[in-house]
PDB file of N, CA and C in Angstrom:
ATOM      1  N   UNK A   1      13.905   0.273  -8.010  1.00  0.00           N
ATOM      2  CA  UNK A   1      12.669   0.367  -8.736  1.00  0.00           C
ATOM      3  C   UNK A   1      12.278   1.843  -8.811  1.00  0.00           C
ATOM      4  N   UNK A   2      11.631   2.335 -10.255  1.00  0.00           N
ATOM      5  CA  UNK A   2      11.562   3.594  -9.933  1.00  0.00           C
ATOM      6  C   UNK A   2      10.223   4.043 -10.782  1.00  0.00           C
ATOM      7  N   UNK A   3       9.245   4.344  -9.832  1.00  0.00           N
ATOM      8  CA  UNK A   3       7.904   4.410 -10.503  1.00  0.00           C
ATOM      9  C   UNK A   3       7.354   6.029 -10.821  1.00  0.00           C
ATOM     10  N   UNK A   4       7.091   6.246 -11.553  1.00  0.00           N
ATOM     11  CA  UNK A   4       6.068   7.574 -12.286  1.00  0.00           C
ATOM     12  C   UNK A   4       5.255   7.876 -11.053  1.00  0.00           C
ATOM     13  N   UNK A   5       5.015   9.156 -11.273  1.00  0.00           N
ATOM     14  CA  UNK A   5       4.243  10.018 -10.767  1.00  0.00           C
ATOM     15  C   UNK A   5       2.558   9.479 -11.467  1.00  0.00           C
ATOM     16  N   UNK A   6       2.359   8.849 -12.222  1.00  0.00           N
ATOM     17  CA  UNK A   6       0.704   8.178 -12.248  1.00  0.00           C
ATOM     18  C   UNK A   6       0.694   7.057 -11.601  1.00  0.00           C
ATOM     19  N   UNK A   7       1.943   6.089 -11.030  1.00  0.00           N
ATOM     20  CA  UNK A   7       1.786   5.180 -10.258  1.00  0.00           C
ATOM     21  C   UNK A   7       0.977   5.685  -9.198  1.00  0.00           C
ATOM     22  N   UNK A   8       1.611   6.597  -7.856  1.00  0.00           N
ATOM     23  CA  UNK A   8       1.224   7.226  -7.050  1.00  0.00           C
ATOM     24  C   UNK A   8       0.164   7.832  -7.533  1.00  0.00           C
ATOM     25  N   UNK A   9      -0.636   8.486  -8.478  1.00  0.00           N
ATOM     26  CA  UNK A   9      -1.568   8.581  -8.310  1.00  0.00           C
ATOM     27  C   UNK A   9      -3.104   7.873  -7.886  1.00  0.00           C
ATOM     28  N   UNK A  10      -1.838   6.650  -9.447  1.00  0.00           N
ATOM     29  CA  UNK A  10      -3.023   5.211  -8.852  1.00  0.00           C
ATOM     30  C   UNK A  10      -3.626   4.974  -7.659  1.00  0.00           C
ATOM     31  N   UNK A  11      -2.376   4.840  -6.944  1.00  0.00           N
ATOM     32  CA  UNK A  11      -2.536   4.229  -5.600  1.00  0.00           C
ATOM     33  C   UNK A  11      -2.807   5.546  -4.963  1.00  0.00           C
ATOM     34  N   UNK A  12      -2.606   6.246  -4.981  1.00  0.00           N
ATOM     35  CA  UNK A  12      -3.470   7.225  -4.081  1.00  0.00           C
ATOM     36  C   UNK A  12      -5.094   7.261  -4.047  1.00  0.00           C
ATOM     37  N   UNK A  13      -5.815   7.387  -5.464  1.00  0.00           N
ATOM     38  CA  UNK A  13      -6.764   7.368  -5.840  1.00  0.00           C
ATOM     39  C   UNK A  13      -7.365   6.569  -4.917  1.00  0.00           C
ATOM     40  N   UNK A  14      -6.569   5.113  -5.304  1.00  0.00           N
ATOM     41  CA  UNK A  14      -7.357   3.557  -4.446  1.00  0.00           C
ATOM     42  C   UNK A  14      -7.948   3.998  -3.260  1.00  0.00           C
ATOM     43  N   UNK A  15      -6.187   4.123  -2.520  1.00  0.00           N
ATOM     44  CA  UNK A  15      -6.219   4.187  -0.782  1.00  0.00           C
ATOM     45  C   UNK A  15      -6.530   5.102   0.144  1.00  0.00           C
ATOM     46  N   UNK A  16      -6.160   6.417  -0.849  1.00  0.00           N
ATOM     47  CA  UNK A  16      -5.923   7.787  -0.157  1.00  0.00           C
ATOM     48  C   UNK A  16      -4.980   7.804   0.502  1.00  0.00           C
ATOM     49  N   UNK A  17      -3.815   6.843   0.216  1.00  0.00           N
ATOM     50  CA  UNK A  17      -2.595   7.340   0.882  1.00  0.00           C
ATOM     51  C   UNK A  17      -1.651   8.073   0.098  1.00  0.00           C
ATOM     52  N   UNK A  18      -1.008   9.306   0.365  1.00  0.00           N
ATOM     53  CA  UNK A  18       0.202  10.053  -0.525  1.00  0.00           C
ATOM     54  C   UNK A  18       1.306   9.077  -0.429  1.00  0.00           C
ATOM     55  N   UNK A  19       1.992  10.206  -1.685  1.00  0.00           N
ATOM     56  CA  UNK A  19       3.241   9.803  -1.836  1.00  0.00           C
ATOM     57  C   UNK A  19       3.783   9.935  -1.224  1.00  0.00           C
ATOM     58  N   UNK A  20       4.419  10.845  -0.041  1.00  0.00           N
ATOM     59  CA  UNK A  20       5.349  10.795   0.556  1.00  0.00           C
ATOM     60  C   UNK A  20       4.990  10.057   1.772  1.00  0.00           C
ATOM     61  N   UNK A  21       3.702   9.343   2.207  1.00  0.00           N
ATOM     62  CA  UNK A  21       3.644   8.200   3.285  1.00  0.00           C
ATOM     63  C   UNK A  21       3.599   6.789   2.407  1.00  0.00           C
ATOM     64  N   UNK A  22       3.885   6.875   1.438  1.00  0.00           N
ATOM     65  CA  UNK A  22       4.423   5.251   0.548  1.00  0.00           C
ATOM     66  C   UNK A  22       5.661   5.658   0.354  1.00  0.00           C
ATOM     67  N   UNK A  23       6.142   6.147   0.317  1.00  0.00           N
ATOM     68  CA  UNK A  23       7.624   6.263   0.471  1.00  0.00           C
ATOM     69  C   UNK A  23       8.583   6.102   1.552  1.00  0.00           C
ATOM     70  N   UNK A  24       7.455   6.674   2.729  1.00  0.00           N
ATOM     71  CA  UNK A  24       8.176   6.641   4.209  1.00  0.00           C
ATOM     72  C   UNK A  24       8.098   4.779   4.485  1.00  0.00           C
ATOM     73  N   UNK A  25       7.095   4.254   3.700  1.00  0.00           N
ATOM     74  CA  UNK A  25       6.598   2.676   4.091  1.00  0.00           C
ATOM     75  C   UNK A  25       7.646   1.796   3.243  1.00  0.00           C
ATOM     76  N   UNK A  26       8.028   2.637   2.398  1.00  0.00           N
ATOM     77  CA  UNK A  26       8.885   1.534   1.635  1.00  0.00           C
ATOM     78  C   UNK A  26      10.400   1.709   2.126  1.00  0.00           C
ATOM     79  N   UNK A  27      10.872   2.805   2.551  1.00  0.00           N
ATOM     80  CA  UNK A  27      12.305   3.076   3.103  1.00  0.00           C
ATOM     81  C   UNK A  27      12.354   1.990   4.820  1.00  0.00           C
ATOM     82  N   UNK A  28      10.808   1.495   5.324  1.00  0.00           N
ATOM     83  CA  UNK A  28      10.883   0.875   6.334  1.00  0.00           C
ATOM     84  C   UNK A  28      11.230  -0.165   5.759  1.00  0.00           C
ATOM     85  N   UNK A  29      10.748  -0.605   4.639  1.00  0.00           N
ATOM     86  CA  UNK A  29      10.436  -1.498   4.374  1.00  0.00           C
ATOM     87  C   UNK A  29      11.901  -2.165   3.716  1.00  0.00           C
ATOM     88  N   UNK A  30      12.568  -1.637   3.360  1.00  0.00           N
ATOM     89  CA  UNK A  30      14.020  -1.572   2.810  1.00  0.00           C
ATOM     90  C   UNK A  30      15.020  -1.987   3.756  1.00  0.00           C
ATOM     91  N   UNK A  31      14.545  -1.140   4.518  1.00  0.00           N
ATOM     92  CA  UNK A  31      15.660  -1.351   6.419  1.00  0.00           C
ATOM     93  C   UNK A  31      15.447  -2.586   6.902  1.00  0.00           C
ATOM     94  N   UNK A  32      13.815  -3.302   6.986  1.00  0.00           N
ATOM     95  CA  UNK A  32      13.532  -4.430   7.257  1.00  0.00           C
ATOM     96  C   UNK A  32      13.890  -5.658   7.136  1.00  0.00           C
ATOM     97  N   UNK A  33      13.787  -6.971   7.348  1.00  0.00           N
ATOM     98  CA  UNK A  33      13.878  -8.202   6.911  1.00  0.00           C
ATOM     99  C   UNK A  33      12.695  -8.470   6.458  1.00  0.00           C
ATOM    100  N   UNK A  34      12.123  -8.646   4.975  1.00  0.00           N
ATOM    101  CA  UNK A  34      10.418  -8.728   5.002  1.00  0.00           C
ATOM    102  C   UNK A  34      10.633 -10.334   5.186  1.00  0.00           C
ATOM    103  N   UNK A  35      11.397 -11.231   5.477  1.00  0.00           N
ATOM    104  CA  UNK A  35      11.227 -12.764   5.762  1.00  0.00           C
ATOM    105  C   UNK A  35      10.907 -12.756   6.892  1.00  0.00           C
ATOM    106  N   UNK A  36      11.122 -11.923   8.189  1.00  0.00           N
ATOM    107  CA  UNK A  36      11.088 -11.374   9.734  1.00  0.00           C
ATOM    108  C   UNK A  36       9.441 -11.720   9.879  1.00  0.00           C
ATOM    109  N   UNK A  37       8.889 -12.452  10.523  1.00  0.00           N
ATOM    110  CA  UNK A  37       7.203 -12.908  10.917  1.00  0.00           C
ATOM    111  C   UNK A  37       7.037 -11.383  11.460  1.00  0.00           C
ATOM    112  N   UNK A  38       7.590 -10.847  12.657  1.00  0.00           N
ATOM    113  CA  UNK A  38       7.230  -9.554  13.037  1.00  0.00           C
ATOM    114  C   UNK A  38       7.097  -8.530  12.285  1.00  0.00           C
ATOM    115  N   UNK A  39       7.813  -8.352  11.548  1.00  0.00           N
ATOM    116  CA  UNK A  39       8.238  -7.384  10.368  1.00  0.00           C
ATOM    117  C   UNK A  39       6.839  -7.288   9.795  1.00  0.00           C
ATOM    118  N   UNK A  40       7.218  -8.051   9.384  1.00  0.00           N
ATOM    119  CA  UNK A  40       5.818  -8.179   8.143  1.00  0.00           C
ATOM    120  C   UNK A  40       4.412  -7.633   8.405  1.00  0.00           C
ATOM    121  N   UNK A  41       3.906  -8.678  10.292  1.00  0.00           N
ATOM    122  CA  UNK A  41       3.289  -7.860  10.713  1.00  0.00           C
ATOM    123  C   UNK A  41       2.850  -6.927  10.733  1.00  0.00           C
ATOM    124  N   UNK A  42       4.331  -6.247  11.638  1.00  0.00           N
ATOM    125  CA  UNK A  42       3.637  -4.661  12.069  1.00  0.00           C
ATOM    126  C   UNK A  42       3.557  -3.675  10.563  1.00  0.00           C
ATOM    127  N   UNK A  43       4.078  -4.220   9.300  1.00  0.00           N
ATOM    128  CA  UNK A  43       4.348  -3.664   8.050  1.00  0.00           C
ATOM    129  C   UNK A  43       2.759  -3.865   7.676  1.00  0.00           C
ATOM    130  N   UNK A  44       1.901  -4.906   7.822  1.00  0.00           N
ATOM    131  CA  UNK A  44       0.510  -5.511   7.286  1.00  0.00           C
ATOM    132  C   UNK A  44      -0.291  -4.065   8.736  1.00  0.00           C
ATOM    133  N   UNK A  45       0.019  -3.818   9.299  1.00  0.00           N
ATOM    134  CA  UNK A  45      -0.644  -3.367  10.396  1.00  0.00           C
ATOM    135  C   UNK A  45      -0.572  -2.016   9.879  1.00  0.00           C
ATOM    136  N   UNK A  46       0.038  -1.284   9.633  1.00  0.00           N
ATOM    137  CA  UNK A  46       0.218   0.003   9.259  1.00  0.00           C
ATOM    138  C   UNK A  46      -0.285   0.576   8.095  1.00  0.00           C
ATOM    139  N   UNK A  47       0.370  -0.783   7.387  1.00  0.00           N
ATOM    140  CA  UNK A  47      -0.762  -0.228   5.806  1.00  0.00           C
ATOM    141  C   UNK A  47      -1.973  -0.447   5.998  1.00  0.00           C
ATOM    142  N   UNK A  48      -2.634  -1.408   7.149  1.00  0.00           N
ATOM    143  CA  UNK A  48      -4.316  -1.424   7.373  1.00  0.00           C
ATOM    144  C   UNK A  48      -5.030  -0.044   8.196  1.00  0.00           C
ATOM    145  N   UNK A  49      -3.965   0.174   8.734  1.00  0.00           N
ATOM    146  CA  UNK A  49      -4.198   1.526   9.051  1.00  0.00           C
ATOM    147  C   UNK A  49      -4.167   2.402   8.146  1.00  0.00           C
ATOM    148  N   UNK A  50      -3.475   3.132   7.496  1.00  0.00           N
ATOM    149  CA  UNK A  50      -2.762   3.762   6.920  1.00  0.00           C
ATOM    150  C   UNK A  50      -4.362   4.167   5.561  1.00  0.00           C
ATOM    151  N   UNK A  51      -4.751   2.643   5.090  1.00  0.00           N
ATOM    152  CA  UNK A  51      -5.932   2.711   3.925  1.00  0.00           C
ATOM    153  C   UNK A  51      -7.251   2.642   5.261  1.00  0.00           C
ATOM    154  N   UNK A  52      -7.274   2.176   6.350  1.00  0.00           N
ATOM    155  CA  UNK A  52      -8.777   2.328   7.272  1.00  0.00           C
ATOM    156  C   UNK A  52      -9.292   1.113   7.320  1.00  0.00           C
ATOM    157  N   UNK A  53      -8.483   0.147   6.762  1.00  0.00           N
ATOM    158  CA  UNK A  53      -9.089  -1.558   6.621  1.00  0.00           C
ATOM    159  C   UNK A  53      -8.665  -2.210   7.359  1.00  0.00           C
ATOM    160  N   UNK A  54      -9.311  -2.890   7.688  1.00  0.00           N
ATOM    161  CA  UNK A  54      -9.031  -4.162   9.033  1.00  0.00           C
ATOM    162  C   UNK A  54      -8.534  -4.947   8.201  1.00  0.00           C
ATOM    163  N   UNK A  55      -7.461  -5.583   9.000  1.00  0.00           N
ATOM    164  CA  UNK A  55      -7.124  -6.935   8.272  1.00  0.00           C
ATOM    165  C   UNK A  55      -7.067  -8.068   9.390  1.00  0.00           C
ATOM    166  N   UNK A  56      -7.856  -8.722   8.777  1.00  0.00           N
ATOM    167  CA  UNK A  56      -7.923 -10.493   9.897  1.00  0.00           C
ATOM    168  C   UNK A  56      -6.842 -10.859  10.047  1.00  0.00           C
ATOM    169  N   UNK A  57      -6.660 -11.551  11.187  1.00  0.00           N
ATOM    170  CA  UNK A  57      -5.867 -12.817  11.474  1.00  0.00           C
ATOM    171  C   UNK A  57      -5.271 -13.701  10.569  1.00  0.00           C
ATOM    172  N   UNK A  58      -6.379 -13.964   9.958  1.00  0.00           N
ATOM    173  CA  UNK A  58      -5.900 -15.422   8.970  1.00  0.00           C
ATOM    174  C   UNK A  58      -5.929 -14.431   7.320  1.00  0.00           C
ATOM    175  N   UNK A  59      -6.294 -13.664   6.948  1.00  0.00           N
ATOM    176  CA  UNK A  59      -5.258 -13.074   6.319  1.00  0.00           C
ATOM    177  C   UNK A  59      -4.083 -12.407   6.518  1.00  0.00           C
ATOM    178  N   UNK A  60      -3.743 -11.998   7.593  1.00  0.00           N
ATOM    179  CA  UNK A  60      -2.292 -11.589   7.653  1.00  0.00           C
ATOM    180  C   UNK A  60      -1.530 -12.859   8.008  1.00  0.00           C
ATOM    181  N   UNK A  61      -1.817 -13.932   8.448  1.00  0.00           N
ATOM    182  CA  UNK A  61      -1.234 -15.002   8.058  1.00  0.00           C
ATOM    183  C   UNK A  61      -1.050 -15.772   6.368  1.00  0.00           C
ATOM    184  N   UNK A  62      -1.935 -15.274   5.614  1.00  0.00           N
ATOM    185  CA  UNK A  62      -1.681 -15.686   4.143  1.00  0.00           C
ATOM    186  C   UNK A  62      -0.790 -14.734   3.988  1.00  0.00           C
ATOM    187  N   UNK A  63      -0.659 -13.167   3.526  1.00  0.00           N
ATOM    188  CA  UNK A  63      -0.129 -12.608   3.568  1.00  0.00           C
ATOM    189  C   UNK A  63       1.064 -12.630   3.786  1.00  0.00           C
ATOM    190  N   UNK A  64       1.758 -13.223   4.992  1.00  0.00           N
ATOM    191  CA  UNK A  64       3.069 -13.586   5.639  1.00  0.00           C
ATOM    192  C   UNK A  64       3.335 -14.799   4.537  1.00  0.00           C
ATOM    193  N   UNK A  65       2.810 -15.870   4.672  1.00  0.00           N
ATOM    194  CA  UNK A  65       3.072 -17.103   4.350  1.00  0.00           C
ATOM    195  C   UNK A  65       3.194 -17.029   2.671  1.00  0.00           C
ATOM    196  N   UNK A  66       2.962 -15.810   1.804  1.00  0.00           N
ATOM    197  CA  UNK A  66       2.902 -15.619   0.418  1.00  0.00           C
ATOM    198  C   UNK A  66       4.381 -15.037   0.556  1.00  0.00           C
ATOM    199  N   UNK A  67       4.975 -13.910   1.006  1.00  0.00           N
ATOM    200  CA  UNK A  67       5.396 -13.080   1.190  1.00  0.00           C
ATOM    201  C   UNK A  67       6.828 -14.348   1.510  1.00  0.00           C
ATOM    202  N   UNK A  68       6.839 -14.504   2.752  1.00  0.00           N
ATOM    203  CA  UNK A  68       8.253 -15.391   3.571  1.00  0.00           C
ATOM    204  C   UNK A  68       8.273 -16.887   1.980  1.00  0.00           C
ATOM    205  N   UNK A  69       7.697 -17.254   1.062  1.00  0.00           N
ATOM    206  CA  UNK A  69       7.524 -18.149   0.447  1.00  0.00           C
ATOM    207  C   UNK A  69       7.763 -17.957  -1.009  1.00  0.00           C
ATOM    208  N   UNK A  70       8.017 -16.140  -1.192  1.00  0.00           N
ATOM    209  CA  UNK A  70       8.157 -15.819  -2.315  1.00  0.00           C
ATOM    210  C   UNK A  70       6.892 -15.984  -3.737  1.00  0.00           C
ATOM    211  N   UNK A  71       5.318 -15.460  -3.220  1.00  0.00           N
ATOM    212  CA  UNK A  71       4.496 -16.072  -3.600  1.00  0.00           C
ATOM    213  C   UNK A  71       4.290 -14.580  -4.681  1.00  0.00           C
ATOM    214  N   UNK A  72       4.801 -13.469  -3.682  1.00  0.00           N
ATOM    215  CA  UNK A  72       4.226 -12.423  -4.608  1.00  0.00           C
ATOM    216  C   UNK A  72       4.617 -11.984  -5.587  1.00  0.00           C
ATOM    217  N   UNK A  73       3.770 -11.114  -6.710  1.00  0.00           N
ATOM    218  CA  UNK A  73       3.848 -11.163  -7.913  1.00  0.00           C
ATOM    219  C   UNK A  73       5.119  -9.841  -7.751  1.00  0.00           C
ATOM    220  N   UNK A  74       6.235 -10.193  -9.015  1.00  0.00           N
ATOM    221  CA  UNK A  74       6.816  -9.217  -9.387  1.00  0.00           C
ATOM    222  C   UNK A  74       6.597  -7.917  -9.350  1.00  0.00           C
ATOM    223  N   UNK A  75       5.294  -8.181 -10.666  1.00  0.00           N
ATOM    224  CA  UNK A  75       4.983  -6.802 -10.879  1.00  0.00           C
ATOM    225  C   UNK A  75       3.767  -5.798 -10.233  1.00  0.00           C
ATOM    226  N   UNK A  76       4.837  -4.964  -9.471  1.00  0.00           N
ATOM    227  CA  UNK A  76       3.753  -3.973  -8.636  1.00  0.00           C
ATOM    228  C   UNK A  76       2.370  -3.453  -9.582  1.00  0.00           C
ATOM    229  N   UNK A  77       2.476  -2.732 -10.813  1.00  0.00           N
ATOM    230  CA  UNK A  77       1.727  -2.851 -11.190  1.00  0.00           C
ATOM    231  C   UNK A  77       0.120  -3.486 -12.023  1.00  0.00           C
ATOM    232  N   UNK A  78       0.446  -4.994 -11.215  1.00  0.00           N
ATOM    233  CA  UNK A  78      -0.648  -5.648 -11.178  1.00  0.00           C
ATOM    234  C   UNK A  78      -1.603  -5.399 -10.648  1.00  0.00           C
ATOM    235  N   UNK A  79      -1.172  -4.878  -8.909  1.00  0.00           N
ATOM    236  CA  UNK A  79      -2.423  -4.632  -8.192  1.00  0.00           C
ATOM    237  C   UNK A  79      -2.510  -3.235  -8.081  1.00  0.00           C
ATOM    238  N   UNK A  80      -2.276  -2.474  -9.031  1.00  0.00           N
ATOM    239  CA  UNK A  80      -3.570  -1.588  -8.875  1.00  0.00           C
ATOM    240  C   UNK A  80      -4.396  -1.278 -10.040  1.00  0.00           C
TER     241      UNK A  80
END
């Protein structure tokens, strides 16, 4: 996948996270098993860090359960 330099802006804008720490998240993320319950986790944990947002319990359980179920949308550029 290979996204423009206004993608990253997008999402910078949003989160205030740079490009080169969405890049470091997605090369984890590559190495990973995202079907892995842990994985996913500590992957949901970092990006809540990463933007300053808490994320609940029972959403990082939707989250997982979208994700391991094949719920999420194709296209990245939906959510932003």
């Amino acid at each position: 996948m290979n996204f423009s330099d206004s993608f990253f802006k997008k999402v910078e804008k949003k989160t205030n996270v740079g490009k080169d720490t969405i890049l470091d998240l997605a090369n984890k993320l590559q190495q990973g098993d995202m079907k892995d319950e842990n994985t996913l986790r500590e992957v949901i944990r970092e990006l809540g860090k990463m933007t300053g947002k808490e994320v609940s319990k029972e959403k990082e359980d939707k989250i997982i359960s979208a994700v391991q179920n094949d719920k999420v949308p194709k296209d990245i550029d939906k959510f932003i």
